[in-house]
PDB file of N, CA and C in Angstrom:
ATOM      1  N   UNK A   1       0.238  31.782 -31.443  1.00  0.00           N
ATOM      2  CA  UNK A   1       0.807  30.634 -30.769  1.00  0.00           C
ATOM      3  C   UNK A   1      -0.070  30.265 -29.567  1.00  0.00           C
ATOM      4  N   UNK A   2      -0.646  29.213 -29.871  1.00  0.00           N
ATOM      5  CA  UNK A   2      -1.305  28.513 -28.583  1.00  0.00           C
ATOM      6  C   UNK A   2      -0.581  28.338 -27.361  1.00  0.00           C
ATOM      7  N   UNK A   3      -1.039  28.021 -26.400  1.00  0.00           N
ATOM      8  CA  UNK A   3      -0.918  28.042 -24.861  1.00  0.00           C
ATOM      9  C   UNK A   3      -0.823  26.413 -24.679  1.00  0.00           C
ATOM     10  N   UNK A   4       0.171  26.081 -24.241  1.00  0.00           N
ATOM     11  CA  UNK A   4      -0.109  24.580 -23.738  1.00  0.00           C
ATOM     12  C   UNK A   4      -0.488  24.257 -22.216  1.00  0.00           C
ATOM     13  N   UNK A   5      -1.652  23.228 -22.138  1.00  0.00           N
ATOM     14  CA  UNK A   5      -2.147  23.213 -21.271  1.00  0.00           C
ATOM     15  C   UNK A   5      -2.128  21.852 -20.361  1.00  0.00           C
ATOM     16  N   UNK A   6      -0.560  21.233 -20.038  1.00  0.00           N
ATOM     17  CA  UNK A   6      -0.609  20.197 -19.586  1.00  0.00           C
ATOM     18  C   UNK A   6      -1.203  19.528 -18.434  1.00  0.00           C
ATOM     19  N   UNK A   7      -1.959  20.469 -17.358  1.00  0.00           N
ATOM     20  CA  UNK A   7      -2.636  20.407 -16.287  1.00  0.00           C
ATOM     21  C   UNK A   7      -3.954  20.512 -16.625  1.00  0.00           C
ATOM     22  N   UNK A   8      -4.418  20.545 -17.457  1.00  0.00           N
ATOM     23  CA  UNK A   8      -5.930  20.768 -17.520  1.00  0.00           C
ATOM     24  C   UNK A   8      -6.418  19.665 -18.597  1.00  0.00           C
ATOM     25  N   UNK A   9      -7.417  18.702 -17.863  1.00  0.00           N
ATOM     26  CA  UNK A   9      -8.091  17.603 -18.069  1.00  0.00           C
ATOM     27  C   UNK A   9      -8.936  18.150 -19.635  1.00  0.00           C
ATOM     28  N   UNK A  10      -9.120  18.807 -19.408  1.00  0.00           N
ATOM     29  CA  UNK A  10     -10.477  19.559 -20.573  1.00  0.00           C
ATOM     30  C   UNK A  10      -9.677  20.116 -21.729  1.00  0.00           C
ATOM     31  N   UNK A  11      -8.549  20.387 -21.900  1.00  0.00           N
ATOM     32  CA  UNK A  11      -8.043  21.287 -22.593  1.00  0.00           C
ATOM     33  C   UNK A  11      -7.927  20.181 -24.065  1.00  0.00           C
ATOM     34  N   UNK A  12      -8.780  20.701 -25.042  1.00  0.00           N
ATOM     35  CA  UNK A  12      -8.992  20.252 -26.304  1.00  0.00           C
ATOM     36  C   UNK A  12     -10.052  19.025 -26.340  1.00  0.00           C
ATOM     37  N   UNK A  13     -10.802  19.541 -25.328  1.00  0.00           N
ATOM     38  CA  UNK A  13     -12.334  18.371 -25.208  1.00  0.00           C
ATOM     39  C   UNK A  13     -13.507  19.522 -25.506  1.00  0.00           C
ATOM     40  N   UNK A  14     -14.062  19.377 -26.559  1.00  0.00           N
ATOM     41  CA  UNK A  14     -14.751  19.942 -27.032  1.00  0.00           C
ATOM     42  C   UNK A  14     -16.468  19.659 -26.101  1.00  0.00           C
ATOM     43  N   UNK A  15     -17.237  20.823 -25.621  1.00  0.00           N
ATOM     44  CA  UNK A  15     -18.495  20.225 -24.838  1.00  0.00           C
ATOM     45  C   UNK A  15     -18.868  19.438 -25.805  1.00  0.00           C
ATOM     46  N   UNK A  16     -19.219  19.633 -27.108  1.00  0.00           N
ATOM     47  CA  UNK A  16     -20.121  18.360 -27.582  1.00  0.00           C
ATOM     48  C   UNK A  16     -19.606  16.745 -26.988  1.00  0.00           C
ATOM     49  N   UNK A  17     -18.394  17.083 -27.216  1.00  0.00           N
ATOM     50  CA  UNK A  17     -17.826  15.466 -27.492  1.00  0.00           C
ATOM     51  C   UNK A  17     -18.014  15.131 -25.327  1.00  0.00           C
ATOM     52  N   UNK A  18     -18.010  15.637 -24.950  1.00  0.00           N
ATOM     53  CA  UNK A  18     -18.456  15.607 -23.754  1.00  0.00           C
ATOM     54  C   UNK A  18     -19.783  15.294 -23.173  1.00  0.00           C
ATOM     55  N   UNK A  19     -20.709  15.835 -24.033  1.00  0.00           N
ATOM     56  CA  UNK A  19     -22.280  15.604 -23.954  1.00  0.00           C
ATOM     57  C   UNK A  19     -22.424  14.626 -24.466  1.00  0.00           C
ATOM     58  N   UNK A  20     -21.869  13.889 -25.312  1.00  0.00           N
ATOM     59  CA  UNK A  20     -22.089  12.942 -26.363  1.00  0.00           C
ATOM     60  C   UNK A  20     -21.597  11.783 -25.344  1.00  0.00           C
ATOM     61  N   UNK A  21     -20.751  11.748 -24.528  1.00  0.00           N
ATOM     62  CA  UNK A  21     -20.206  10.753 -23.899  1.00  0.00           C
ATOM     63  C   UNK A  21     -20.888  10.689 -22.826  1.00  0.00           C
ATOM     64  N   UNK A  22     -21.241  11.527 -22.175  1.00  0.00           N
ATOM     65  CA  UNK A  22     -21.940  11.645 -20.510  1.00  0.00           C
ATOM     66  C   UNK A  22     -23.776  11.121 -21.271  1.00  0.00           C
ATOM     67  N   UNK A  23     -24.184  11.282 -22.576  1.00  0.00           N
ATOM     68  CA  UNK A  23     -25.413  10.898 -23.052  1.00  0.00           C
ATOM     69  C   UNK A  23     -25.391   9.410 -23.083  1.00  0.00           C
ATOM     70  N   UNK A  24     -24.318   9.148 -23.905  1.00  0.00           N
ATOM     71  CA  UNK A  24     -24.097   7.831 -23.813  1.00  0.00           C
ATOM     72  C   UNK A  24     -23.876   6.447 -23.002  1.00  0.00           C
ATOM     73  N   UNK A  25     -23.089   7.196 -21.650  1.00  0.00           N
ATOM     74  CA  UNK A  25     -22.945   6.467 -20.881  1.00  0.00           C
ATOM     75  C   UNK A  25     -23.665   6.284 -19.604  1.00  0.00           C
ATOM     76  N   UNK A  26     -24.915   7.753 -19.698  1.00  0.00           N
ATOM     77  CA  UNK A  26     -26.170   7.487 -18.592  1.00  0.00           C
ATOM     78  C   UNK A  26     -26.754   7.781 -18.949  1.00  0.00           C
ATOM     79  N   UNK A  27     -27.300   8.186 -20.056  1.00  0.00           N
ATOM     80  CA  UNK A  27     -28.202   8.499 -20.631  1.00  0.00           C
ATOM     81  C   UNK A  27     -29.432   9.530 -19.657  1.00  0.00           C
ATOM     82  N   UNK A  28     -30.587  10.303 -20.331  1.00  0.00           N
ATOM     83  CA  UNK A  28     -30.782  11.302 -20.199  1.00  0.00           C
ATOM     84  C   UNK A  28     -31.180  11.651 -18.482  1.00  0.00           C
ATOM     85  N   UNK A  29     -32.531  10.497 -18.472  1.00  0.00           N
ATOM     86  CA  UNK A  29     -32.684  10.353 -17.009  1.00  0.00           C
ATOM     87  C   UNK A  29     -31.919  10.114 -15.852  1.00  0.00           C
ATOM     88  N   UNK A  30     -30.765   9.433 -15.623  1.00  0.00           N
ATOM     89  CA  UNK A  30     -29.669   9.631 -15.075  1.00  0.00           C
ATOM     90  C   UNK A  30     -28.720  10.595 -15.484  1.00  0.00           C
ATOM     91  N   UNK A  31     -28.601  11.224 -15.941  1.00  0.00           N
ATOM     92  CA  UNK A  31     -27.977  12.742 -16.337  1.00  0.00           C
ATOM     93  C   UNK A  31     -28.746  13.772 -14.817  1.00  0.00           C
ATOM     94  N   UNK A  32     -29.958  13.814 -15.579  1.00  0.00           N
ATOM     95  CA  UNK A  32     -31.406  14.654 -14.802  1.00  0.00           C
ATOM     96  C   UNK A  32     -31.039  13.771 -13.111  1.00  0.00           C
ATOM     97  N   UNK A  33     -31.307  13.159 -12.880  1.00  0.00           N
ATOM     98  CA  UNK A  33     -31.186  12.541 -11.512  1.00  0.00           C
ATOM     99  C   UNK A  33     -29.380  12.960 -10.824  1.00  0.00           C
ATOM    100  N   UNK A  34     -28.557  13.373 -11.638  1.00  0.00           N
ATOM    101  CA  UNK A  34     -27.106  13.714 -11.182  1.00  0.00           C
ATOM    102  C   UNK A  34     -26.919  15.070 -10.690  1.00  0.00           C
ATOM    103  N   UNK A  35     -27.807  15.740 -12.578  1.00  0.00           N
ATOM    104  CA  UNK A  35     -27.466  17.460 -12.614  1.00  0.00           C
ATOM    105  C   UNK A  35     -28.456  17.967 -12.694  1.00  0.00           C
ATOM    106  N   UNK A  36     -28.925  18.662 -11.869  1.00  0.00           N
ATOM    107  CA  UNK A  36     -30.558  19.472 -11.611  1.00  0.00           C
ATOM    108  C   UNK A  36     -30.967  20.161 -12.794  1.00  0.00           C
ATOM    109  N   UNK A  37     -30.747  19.725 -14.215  1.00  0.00           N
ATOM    110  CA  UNK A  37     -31.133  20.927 -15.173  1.00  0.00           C
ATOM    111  C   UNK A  37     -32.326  20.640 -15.920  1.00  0.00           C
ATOM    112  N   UNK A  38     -33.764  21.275 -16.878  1.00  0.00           N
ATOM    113  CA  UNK A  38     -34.146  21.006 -17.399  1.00  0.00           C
ATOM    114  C   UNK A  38     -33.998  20.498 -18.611  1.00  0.00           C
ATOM    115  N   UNK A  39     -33.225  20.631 -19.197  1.00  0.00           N
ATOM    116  CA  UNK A  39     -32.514  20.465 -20.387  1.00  0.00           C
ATOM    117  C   UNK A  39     -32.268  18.856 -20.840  1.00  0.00           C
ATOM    118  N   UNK A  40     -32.344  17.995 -19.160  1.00  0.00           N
ATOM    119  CA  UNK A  40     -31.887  16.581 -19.237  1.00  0.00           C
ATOM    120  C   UNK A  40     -33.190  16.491 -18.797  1.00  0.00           C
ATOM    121  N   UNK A  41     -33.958  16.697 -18.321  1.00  0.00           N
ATOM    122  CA  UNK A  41     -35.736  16.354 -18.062  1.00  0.00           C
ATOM    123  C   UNK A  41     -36.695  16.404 -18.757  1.00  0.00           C
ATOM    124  N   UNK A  42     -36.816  17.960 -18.824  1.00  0.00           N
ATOM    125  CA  UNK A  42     -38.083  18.342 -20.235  1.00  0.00           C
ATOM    126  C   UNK A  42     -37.803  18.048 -21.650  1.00  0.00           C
ATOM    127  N   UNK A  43     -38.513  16.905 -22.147  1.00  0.00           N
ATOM    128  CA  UNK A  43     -38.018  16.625 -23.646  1.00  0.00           C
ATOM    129  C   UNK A  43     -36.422  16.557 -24.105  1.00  0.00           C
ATOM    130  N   UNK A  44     -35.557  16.186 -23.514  1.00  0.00           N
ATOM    131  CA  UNK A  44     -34.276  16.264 -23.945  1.00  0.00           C
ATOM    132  C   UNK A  44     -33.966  16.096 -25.053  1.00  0.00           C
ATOM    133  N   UNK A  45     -32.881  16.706 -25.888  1.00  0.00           N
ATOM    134  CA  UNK A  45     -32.323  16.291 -26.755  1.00  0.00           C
ATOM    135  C   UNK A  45     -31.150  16.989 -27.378  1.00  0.00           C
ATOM    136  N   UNK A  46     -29.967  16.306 -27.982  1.00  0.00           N
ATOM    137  CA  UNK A  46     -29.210  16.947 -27.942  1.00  0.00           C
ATOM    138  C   UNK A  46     -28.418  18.009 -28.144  1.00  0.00           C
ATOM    139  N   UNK A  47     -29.344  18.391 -29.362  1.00  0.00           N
ATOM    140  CA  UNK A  47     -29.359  20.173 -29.884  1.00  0.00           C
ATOM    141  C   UNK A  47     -29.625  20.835 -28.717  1.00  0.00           C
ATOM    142  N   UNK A  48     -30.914  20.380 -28.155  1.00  0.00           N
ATOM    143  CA  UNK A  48     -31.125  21.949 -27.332  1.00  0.00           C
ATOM    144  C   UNK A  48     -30.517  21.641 -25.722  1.00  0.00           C
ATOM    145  N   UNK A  49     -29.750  20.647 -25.410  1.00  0.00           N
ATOM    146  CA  UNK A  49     -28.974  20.484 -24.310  1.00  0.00           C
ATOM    147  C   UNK A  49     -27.442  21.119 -24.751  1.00  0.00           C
ATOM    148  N   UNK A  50     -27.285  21.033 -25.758  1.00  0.00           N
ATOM    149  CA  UNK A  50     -25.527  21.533 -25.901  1.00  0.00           C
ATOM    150  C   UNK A  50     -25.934  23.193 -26.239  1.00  0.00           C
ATOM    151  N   UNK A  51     -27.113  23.713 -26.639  1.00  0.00           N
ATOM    152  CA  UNK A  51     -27.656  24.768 -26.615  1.00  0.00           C
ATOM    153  C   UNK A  51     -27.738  25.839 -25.456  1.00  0.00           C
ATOM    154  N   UNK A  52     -27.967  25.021 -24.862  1.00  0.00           N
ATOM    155  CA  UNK A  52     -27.928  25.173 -22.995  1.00  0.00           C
ATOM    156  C   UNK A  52     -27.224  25.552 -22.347  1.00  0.00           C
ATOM    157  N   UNK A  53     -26.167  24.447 -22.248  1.00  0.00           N
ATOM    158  CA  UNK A  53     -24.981  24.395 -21.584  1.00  0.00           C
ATOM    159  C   UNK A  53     -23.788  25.562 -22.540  1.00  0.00           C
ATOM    160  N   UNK A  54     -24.216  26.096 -23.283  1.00  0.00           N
ATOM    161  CA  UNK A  54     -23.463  26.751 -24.157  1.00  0.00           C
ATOM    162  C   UNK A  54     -23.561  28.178 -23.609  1.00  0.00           C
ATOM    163  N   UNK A  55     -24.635  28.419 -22.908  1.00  0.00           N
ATOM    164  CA  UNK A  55     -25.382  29.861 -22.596  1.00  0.00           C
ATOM    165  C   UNK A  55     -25.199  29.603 -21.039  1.00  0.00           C
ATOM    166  N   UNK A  56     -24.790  28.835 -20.677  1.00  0.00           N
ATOM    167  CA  UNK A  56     -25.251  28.976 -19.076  1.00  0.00           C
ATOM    168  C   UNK A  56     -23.707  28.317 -18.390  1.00  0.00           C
ATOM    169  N   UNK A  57     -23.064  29.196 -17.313  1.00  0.00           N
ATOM    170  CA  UNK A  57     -21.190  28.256 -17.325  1.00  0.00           C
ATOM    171  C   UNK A  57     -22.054  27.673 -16.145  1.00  0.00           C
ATOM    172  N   UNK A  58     -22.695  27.914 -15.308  1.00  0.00           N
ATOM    173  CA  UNK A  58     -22.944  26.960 -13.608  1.00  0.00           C
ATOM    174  C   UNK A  58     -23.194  25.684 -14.644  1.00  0.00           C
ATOM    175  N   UNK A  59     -24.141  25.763 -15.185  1.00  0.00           N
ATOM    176  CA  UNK A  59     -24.387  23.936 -15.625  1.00  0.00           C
ATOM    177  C   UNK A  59     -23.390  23.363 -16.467  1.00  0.00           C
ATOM    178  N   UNK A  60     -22.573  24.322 -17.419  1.00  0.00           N
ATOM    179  CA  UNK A  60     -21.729  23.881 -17.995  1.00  0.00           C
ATOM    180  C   UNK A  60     -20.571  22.907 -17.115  1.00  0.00           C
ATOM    181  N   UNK A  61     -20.068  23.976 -15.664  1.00  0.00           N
ATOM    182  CA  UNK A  61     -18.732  23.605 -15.283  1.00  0.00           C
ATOM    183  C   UNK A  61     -19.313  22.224 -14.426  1.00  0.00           C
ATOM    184  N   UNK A  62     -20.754  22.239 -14.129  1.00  0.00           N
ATOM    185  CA  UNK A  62     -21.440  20.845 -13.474  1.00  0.00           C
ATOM    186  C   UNK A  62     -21.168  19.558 -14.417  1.00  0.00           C
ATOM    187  N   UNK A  63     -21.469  20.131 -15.832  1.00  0.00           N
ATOM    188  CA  UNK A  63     -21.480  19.243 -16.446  1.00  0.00           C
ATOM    189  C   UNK A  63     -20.309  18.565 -16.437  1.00  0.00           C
ATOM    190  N   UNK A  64     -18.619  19.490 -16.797  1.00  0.00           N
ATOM    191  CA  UNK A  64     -17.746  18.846 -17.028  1.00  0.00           C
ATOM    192  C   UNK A  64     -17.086  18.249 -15.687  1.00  0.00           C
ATOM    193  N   UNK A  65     -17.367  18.748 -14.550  1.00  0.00           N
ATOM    194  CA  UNK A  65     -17.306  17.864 -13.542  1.00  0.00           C
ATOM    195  C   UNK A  65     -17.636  16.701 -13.544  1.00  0.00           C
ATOM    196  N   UNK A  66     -18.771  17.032 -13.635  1.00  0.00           N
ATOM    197  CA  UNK A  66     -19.463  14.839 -14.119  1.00  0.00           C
ATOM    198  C   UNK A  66     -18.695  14.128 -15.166  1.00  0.00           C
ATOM    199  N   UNK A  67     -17.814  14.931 -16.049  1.00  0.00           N
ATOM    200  CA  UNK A  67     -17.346  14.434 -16.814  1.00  0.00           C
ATOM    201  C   UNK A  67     -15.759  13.647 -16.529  1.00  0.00           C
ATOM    202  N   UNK A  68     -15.228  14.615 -16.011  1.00  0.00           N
ATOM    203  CA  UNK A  68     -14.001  14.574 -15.488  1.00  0.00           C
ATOM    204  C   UNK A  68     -14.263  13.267 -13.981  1.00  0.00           C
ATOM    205  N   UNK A  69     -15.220  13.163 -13.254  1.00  0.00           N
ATOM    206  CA  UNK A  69     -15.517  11.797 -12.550  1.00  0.00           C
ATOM    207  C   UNK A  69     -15.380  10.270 -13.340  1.00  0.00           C
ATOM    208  N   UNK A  70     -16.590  10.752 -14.615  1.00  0.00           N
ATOM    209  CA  UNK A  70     -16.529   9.792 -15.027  1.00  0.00           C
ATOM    210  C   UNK A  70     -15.825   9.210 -16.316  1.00  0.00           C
ATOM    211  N   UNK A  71     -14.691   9.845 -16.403  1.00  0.00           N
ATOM    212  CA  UNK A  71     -13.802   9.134 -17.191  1.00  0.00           C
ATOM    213  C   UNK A  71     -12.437   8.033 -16.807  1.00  0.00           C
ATOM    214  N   UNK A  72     -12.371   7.410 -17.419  1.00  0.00           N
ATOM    215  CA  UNK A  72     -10.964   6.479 -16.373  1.00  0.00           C
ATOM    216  C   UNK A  72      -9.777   7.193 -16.257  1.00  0.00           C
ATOM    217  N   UNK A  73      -8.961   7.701 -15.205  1.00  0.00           N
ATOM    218  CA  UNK A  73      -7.508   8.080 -14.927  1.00  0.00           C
ATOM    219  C   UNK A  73      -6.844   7.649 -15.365  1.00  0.00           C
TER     220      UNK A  73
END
């Protein structure tokens, strides 16, 4: 039996679908200019950025911060 998680913004937001939206809506170089990572600088792309953020929680929880800004309330 799952846990319901009515306080938490993230709860059943998968990172891809998160990367996919924060790619989309600033795409890579403004990503890189937000969140200090190589991943959005050196050759980006989206395999080896969700690769990334998969192995590493500081950039991860950066990431979904940016995420959680930029979605509408």
């Amino acid at each position: 039996m799952k846990k319901s998680q009515p306080n938490n913004p993230l709860h059943g937001v998968k990172l891809a679908e998160i990367l996919e939206f924060l790619i989309d809506n600033y795409g890579y170089d403004k990503l890189a200019e937000r969140i200090n990572i190589n991943c959005f600088k050196s050759n980006p792309s989206y395999k080896s950025c969700l690769k990334f953020l998969r192995k590493t929680p500081w950039a991860r929880k950066e990431v979904e911060e940016l995420y959680l800004d930029s979605i509408p309330k």
